[in-house]
PDB file of N, CA and C in Angstrom:
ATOM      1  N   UNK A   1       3.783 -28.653  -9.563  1.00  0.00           N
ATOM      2  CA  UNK A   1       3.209 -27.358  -9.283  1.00  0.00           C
ATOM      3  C   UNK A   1       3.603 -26.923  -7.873  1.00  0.00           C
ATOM      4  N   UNK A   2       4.300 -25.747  -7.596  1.00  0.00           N
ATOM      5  CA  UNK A   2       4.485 -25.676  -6.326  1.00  0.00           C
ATOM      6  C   UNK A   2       3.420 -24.411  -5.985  1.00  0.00           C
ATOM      7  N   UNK A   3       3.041 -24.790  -4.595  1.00  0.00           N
ATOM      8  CA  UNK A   3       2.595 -23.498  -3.337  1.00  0.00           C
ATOM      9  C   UNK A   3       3.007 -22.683  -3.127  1.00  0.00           C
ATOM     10  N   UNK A   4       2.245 -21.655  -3.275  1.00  0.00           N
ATOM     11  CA  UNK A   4       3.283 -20.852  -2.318  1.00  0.00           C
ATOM     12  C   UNK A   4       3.081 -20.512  -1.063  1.00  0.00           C
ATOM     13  N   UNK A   5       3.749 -20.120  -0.069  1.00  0.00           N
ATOM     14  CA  UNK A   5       3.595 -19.870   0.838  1.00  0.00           C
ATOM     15  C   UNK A   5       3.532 -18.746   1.446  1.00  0.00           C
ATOM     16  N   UNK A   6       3.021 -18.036   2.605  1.00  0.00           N
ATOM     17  CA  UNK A   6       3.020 -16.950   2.934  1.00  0.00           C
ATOM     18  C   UNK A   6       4.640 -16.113   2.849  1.00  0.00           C
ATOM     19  N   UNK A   7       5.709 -16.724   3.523  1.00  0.00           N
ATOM     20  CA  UNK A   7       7.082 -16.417   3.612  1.00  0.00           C
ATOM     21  C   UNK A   7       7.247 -16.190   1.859  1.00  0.00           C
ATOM     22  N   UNK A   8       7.059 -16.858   1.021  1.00  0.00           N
ATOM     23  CA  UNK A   8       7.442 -16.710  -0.154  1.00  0.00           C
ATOM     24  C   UNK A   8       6.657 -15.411  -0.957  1.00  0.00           C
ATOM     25  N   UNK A   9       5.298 -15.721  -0.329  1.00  0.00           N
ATOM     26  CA  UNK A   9       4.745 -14.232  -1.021  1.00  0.00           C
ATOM     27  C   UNK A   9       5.073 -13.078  -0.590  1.00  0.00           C
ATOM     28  N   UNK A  10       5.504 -12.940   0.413  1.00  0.00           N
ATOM     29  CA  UNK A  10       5.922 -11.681   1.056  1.00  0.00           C
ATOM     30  C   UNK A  10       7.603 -11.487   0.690  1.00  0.00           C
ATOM     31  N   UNK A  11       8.192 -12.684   0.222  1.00  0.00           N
ATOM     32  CA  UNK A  11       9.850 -12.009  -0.312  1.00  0.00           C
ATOM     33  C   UNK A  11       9.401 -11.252  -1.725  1.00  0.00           C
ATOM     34  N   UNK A  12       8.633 -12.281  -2.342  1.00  0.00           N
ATOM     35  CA  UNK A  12       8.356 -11.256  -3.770  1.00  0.00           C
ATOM     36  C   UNK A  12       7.923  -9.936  -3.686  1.00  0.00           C
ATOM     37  N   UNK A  13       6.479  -9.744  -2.359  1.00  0.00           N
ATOM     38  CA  UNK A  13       6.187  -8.596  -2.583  1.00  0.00           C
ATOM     39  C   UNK A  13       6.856  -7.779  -2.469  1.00  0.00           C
ATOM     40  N   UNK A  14       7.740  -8.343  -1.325  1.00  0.00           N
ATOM     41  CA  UNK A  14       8.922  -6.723  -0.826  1.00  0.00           C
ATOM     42  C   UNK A  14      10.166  -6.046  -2.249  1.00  0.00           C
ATOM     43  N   UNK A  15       9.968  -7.103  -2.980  1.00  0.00           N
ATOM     44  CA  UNK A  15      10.457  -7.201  -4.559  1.00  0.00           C
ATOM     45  C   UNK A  15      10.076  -5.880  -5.371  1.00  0.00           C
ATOM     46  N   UNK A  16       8.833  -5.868  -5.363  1.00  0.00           N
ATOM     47  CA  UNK A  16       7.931  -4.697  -5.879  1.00  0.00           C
ATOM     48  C   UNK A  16       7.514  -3.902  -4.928  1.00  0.00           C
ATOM     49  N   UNK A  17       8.217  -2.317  -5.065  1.00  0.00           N
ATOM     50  CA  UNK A  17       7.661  -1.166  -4.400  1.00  0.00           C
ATOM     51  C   UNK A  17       6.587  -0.426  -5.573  1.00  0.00           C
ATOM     52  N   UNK A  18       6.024  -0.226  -4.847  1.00  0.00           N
ATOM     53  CA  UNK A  18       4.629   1.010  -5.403  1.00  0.00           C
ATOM     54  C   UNK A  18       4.209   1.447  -4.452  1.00  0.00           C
ATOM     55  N   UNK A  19       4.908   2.670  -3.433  1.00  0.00           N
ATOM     56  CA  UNK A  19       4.535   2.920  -2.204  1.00  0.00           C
ATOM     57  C   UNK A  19       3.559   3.765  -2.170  1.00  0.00           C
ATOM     58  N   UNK A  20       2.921   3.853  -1.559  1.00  0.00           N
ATOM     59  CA  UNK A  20       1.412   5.033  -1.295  1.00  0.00           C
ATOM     60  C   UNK A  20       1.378   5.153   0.016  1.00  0.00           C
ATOM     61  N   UNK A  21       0.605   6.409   0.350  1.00  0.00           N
ATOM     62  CA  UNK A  21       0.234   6.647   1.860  1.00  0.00           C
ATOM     63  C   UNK A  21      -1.499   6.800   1.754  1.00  0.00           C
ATOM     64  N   UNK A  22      -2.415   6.315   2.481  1.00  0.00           N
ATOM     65  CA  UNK A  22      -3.682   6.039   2.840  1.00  0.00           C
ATOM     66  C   UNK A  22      -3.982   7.380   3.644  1.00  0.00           C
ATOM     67  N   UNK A  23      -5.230   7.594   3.290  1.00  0.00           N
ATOM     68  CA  UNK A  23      -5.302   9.523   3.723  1.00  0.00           C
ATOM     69  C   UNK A  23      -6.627   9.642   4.342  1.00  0.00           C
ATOM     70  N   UNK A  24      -7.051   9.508   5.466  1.00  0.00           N
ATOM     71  CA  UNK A  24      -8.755   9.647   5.732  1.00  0.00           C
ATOM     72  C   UNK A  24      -9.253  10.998   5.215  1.00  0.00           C
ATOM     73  N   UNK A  25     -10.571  11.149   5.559  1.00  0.00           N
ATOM     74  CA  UNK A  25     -11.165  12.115   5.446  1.00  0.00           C
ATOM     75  C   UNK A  25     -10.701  13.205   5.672  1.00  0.00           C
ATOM     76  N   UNK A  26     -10.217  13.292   6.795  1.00  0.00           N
ATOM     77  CA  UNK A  26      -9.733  14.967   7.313  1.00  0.00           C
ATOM     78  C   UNK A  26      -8.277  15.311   6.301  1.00  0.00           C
ATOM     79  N   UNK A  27      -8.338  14.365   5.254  1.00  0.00           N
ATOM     80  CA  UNK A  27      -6.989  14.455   4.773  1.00  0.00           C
ATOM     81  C   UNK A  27      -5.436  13.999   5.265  1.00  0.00           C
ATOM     82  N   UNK A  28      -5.411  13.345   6.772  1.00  0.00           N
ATOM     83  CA  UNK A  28      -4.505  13.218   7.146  1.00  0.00           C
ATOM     84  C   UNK A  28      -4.082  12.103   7.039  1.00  0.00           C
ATOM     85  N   UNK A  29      -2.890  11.445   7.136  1.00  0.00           N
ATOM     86  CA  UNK A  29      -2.059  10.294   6.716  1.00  0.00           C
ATOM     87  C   UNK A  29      -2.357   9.370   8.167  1.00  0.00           C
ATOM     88  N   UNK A  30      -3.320   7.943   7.449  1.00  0.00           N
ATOM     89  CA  UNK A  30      -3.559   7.210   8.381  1.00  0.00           C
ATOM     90  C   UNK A  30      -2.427   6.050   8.134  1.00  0.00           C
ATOM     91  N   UNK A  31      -1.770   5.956   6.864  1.00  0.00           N
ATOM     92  CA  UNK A  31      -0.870   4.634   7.093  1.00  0.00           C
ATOM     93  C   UNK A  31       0.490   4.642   5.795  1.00  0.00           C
ATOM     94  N   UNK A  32       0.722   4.300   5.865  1.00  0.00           N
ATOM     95  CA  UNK A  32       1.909   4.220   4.871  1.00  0.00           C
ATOM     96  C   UNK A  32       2.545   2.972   3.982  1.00  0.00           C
ATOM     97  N   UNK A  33       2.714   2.865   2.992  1.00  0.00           N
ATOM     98  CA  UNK A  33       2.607   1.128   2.648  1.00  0.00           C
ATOM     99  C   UNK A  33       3.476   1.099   1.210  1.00  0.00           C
ATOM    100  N   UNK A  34       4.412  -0.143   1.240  1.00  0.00           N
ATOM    101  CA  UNK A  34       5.179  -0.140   0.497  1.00  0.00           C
ATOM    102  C   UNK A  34       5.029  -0.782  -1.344  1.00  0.00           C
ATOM    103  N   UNK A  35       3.275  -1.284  -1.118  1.00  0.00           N
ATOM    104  CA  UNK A  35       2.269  -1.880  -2.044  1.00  0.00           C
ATOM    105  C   UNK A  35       1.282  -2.200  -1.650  1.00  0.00           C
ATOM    106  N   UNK A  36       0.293  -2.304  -2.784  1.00  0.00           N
ATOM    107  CA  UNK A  36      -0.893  -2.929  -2.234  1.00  0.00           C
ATOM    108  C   UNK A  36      -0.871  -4.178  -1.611  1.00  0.00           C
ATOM    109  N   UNK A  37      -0.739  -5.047  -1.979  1.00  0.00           N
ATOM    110  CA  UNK A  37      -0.516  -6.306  -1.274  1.00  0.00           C
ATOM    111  C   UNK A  37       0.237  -5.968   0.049  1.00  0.00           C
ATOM    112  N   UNK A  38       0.996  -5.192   0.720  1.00  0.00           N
ATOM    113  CA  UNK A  38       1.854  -5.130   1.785  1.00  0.00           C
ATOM    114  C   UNK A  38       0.403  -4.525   2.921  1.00  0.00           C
ATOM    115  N   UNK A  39      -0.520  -3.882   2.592  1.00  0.00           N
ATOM    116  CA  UNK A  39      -1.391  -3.320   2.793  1.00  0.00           C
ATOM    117  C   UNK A  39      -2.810  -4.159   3.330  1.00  0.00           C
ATOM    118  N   UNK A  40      -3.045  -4.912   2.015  1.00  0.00           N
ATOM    119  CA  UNK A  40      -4.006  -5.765   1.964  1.00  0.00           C
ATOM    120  C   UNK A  40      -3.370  -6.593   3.174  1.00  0.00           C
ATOM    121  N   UNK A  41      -3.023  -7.480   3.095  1.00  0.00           N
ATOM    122  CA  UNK A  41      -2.235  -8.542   4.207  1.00  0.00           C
ATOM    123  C   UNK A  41      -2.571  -8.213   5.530  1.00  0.00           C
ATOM    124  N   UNK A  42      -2.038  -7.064   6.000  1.00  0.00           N
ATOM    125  CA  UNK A  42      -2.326  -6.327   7.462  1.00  0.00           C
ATOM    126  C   UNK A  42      -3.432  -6.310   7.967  1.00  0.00           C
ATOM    127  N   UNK A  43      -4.366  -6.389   7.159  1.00  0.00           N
ATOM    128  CA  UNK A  43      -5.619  -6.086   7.365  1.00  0.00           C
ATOM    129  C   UNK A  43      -6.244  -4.978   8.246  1.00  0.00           C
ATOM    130  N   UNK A  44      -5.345  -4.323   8.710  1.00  0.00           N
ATOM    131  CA  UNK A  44      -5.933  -3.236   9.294  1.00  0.00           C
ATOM    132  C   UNK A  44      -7.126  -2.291   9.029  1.00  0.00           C
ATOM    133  N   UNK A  45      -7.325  -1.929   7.984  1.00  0.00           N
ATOM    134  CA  UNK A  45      -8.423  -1.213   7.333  1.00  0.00           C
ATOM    135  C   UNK A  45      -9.664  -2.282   6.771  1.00  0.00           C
ATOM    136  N   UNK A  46      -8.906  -3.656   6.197  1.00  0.00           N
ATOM    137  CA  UNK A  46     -10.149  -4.501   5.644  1.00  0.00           C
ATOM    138  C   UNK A  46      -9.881  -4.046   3.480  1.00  0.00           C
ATOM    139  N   UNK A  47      -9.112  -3.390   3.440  1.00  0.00           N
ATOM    140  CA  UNK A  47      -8.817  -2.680   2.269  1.00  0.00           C
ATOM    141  C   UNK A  47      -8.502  -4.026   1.117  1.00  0.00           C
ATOM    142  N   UNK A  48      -9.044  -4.382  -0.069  1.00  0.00           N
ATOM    143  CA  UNK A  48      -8.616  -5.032  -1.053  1.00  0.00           C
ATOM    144  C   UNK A  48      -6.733  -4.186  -1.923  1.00  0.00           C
ATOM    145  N   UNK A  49      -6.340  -5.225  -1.964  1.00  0.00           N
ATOM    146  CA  UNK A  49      -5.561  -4.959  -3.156  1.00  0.00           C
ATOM    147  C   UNK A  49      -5.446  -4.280  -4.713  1.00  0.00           C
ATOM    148  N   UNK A  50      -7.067  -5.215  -4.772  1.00  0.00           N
ATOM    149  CA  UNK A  50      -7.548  -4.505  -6.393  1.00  0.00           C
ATOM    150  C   UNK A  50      -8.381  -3.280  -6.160  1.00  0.00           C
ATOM    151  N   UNK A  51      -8.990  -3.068  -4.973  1.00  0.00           N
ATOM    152  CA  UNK A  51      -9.594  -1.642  -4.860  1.00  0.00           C
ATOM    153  C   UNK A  51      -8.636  -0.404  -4.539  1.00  0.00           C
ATOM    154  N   UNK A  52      -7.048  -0.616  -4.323  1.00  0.00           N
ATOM    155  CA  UNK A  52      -6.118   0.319  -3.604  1.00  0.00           C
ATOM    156  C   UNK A  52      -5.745   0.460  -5.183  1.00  0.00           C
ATOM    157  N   UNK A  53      -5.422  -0.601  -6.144  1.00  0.00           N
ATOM    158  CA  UNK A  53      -4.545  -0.157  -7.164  1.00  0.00           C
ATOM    159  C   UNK A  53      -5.552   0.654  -7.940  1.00  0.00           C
ATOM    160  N   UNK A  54      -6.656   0.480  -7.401  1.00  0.00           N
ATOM    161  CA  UNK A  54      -8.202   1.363  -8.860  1.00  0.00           C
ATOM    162  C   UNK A  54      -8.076   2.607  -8.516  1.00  0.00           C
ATOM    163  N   UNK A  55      -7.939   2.743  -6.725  1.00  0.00           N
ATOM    164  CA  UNK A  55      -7.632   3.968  -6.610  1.00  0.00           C
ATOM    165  C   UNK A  55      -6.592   5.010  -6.904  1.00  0.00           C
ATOM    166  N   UNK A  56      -5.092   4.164  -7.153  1.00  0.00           N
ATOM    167  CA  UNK A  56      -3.821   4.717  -7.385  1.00  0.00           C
ATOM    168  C   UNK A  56      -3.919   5.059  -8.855  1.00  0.00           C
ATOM    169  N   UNK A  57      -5.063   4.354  -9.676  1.00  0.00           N
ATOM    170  CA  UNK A  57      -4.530   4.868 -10.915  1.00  0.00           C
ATOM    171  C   UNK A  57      -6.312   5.107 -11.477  1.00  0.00           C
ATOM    172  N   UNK A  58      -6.654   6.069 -10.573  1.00  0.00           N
ATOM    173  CA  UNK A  58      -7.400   7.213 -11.008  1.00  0.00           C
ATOM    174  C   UNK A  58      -8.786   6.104 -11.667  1.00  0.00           C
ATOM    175  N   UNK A  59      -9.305   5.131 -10.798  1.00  0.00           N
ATOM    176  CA  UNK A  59     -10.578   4.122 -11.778  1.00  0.00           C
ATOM    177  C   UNK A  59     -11.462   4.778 -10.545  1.00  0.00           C
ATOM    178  N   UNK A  60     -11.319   4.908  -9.311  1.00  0.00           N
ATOM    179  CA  UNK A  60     -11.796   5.030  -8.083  1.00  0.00           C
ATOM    180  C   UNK A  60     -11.334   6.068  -7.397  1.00  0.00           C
ATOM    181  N   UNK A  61     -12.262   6.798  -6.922  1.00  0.00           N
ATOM    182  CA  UNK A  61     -12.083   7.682  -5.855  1.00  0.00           C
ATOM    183  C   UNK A  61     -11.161   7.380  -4.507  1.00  0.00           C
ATOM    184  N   UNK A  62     -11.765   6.548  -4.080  1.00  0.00           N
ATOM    185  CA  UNK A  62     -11.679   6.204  -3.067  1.00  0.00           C
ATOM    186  C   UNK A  62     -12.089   4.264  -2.689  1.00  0.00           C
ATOM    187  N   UNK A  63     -11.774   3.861  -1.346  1.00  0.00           N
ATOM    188  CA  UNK A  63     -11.591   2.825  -0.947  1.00  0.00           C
ATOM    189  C   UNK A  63     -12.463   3.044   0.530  1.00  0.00           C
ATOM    190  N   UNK A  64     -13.788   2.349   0.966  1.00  0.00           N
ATOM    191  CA  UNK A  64     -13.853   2.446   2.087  1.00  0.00           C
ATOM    192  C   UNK A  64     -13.712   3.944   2.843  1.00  0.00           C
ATOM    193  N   UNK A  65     -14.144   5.077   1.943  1.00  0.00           N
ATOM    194  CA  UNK A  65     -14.291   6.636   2.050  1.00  0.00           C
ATOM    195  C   UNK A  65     -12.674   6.700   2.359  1.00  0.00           C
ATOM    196  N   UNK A  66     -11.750   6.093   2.322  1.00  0.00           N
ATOM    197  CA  UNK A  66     -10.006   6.644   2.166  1.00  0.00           C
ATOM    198  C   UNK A  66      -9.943   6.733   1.076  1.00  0.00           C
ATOM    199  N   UNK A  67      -8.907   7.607   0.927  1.00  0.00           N
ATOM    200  CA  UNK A  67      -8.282   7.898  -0.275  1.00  0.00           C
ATOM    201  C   UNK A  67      -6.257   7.292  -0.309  1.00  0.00           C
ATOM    202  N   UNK A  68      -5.834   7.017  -1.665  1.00  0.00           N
ATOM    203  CA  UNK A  68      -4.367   6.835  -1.701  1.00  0.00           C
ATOM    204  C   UNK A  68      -3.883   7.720  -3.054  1.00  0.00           C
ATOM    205  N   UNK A  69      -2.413   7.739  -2.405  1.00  0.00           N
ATOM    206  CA  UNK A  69      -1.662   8.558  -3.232  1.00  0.00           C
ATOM    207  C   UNK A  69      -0.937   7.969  -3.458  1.00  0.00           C
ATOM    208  N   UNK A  70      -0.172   7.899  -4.208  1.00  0.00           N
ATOM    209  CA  UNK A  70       1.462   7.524  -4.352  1.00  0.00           C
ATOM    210  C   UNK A  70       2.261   8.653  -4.244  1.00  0.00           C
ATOM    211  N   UNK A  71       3.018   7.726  -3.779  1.00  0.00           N
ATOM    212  CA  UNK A  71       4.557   8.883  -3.177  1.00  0.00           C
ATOM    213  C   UNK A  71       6.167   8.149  -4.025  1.00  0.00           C
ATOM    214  N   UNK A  72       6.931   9.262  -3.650  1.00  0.00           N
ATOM    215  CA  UNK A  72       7.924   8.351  -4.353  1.00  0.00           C
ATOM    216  C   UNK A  72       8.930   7.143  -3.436  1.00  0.00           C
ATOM    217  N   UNK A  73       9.952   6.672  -4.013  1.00  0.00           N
ATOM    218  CA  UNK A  73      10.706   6.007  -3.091  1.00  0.00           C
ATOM    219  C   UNK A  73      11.494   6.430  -1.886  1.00  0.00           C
ATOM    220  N   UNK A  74      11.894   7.314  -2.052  1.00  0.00           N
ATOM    221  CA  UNK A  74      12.706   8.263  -0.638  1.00  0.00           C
ATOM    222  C   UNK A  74      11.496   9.272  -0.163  1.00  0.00           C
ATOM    223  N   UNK A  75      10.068   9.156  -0.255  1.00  0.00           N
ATOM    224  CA  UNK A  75       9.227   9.470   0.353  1.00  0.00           C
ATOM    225  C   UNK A  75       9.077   8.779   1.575  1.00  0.00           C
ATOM    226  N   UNK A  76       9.007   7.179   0.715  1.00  0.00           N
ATOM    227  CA  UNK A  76       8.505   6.247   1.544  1.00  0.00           C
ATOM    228  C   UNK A  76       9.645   5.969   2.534  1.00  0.00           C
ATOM    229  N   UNK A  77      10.854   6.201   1.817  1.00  0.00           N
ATOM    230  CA  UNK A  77      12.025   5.737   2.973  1.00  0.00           C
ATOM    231  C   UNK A  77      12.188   6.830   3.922  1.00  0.00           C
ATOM    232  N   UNK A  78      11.867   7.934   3.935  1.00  0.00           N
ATOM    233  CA  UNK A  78      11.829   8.939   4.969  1.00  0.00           C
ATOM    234  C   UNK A  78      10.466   8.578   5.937  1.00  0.00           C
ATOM    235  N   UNK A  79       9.114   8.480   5.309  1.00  0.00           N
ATOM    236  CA  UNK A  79       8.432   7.839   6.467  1.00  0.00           C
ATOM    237  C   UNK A  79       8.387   6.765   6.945  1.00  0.00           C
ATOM    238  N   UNK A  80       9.432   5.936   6.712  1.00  0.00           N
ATOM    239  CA  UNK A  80       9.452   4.985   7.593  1.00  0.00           C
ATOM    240  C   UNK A  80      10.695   4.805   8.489  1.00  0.00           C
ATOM    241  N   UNK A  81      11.366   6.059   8.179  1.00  0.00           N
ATOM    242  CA  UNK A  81      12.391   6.243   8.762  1.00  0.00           C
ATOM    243  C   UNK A  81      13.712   5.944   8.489  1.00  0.00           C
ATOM    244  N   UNK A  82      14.296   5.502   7.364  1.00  0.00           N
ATOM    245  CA  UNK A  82      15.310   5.221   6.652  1.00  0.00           C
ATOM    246  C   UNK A  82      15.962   6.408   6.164  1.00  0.00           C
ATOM    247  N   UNK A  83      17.098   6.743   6.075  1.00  0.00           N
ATOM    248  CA  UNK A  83      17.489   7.653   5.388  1.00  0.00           C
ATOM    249  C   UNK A  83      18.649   7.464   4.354  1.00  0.00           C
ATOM    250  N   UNK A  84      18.817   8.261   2.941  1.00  0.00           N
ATOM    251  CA  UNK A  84      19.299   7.493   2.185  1.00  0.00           C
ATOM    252  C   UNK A  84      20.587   7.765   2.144  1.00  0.00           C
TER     253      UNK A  84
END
Protein backbone atom coordinates (compact mmCIF):
# COMPACT_ATOMS: atom_id res chain seq x y z
CA UNK A 1 0.00 0.00 0.00
CA UNK A 2 1.70 3.13 -0.71
CA UNK A 3 1.36 6.92 0.97
CA UNK A 4 0.99 9.47 -0.39
CA UNK A 5 2.64 12.32 0.07
CA UNK A 6 2.09 15.91 0.02
CA UNK A 7 4.54 16.42 -3.30
CA UNK A 8 2.52 13.60 -4.84
CA UNK A 9 -0.87 15.03 -4.04
CA UNK A 10 -0.24 18.20 -5.37
CA UNK A 11 1.30 16.69 -8.95
CA UNK A 12 -2.13 14.99 -9.32
CA UNK A 13 -4.02 17.92 -8.29
CA UNK A 14 -2.35 20.24 -10.71
CA UNK A 15 -3.58 17.21 -13.12
CA UNK A 16 -7.17 18.33 -12.64
CA UNK A 17 -8.26 21.92 -13.44
CA UNK A 18 -11.77 23.07 -12.29
CA UNK A 19 -10.82 26.65 -11.89
CA UNK A 20 -13.13 29.07 -9.93
CA UNK A 21 -12.67 32.50 -8.53
CA UNK A 22 -13.95 33.06 -4.69
CA UNK A 23 -16.15 36.33 -4.58
CA UNK A 24 -16.91 38.09 -1.07
CA UNK A 25 -19.77 39.89 -0.30
CA UNK A 26 -19.29 43.11 -2.05
CA UNK A 27 -19.06 40.76 -5.00
CA UNK A 28 -15.50 41.28 -5.62
CA UNK A 29 -12.84 38.66 -6.48
CA UNK A 30 -11.00 37.69 -3.28
CA UNK A 31 -8.93 34.72 -4.82
CA UNK A 32 -8.53 32.66 -7.72
CA UNK A 33 -7.90 28.84 -7.74
CA UNK A 34 -7.13 26.23 -10.07
CA UNK A 35 -9.46 23.48 -7.85
CA UNK A 36 -10.82 22.86 -4.87
CA UNK A 37 -8.21 21.04 -3.33
CA UNK A 38 -5.56 23.78 -4.67
CA UNK A 39 -7.72 26.06 -2.45
CA UNK A 40 -8.43 23.95 0.47
CA UNK A 41 -4.54 23.32 1.07
CA UNK A 42 -3.72 27.16 1.36
CA UNK A 43 -5.77 27.55 3.91
CA UNK A 44 -6.24 30.96 3.61
CA UNK A 45 -9.96 31.29 4.04
CA UNK A 46 -10.27 27.91 6.29
CA UNK A 47 -12.60 26.80 3.16
CA UNK A 48 -13.34 22.81 2.82
CA UNK A 49 -12.97 21.16 -0.48
CA UNK A 50 -16.38 19.44 -0.24
CA UNK A 51 -18.09 22.74 0.73
CA UNK A 52 -16.36 24.72 -2.52
CA UNK A 53 -17.47 21.80 -4.90
CA UNK A 54 -21.42 22.06 -3.20
CA UNK A 55 -21.05 25.43 -3.99
CA UNK A 56 -19.78 25.12 -7.73
CA UNK A 57 -22.48 22.87 -8.51
CA UNK A 58 -25.41 24.75 -7.23
CA UNK A 59 -26.06 22.26 -3.54
CA UNK A 60 -24.91 25.55 -1.59
CA UNK A 61 -25.07 29.02 -1.72
CA UNK A 62 -22.30 29.82 -0.37
CA UNK A 63 -19.12 28.82 1.82
CA UNK A 64 -18.29 30.82 4.95
CA UNK A 65 -20.78 33.86 3.45
CA UNK A 66 -18.28 33.58 -0.03
CA UNK A 67 -19.51 32.67 -2.88
CA UNK A 68 -17.62 30.59 -6.14
CA UNK A 69 -17.96 30.56 -9.68
CA UNK A 70 -16.35 28.78 -12.19
CA UNK A 71 -14.57 30.30 -14.90
CA UNK A 72 -13.12 28.82 -17.85
CA UNK A 73 -9.51 27.75 -18.63
CA UNK A 74 -8.02 30.90 -20.37
CA UNK A 75 -10.01 32.74 -17.69
CA UNK A 76 -7.96 31.29 -15.24
CA UNK A 77 -4.79 31.60 -17.37
CA UNK A 78 -5.34 35.30 -17.90
CA UNK A 79 -5.74 35.82 -14.08
CA UNK A 80 -2.94 34.43 -13.24
CA UNK A 81 -1.20 35.90 -15.78
CA UNK A 82 -0.34 33.46 -18.49
CA UNK A 83 -1.18 34.17 -21.81
CA UNK A 84 -2.09 31.71 -24.40
Amino acid sequence: MTTWTDDMKESVSKQWLNPFVVLDYKNEIVGIYRNSKQCEREREFGFSSMGIRNCLNKKTRTQKRFRFEKISFDEYLEYIGISN
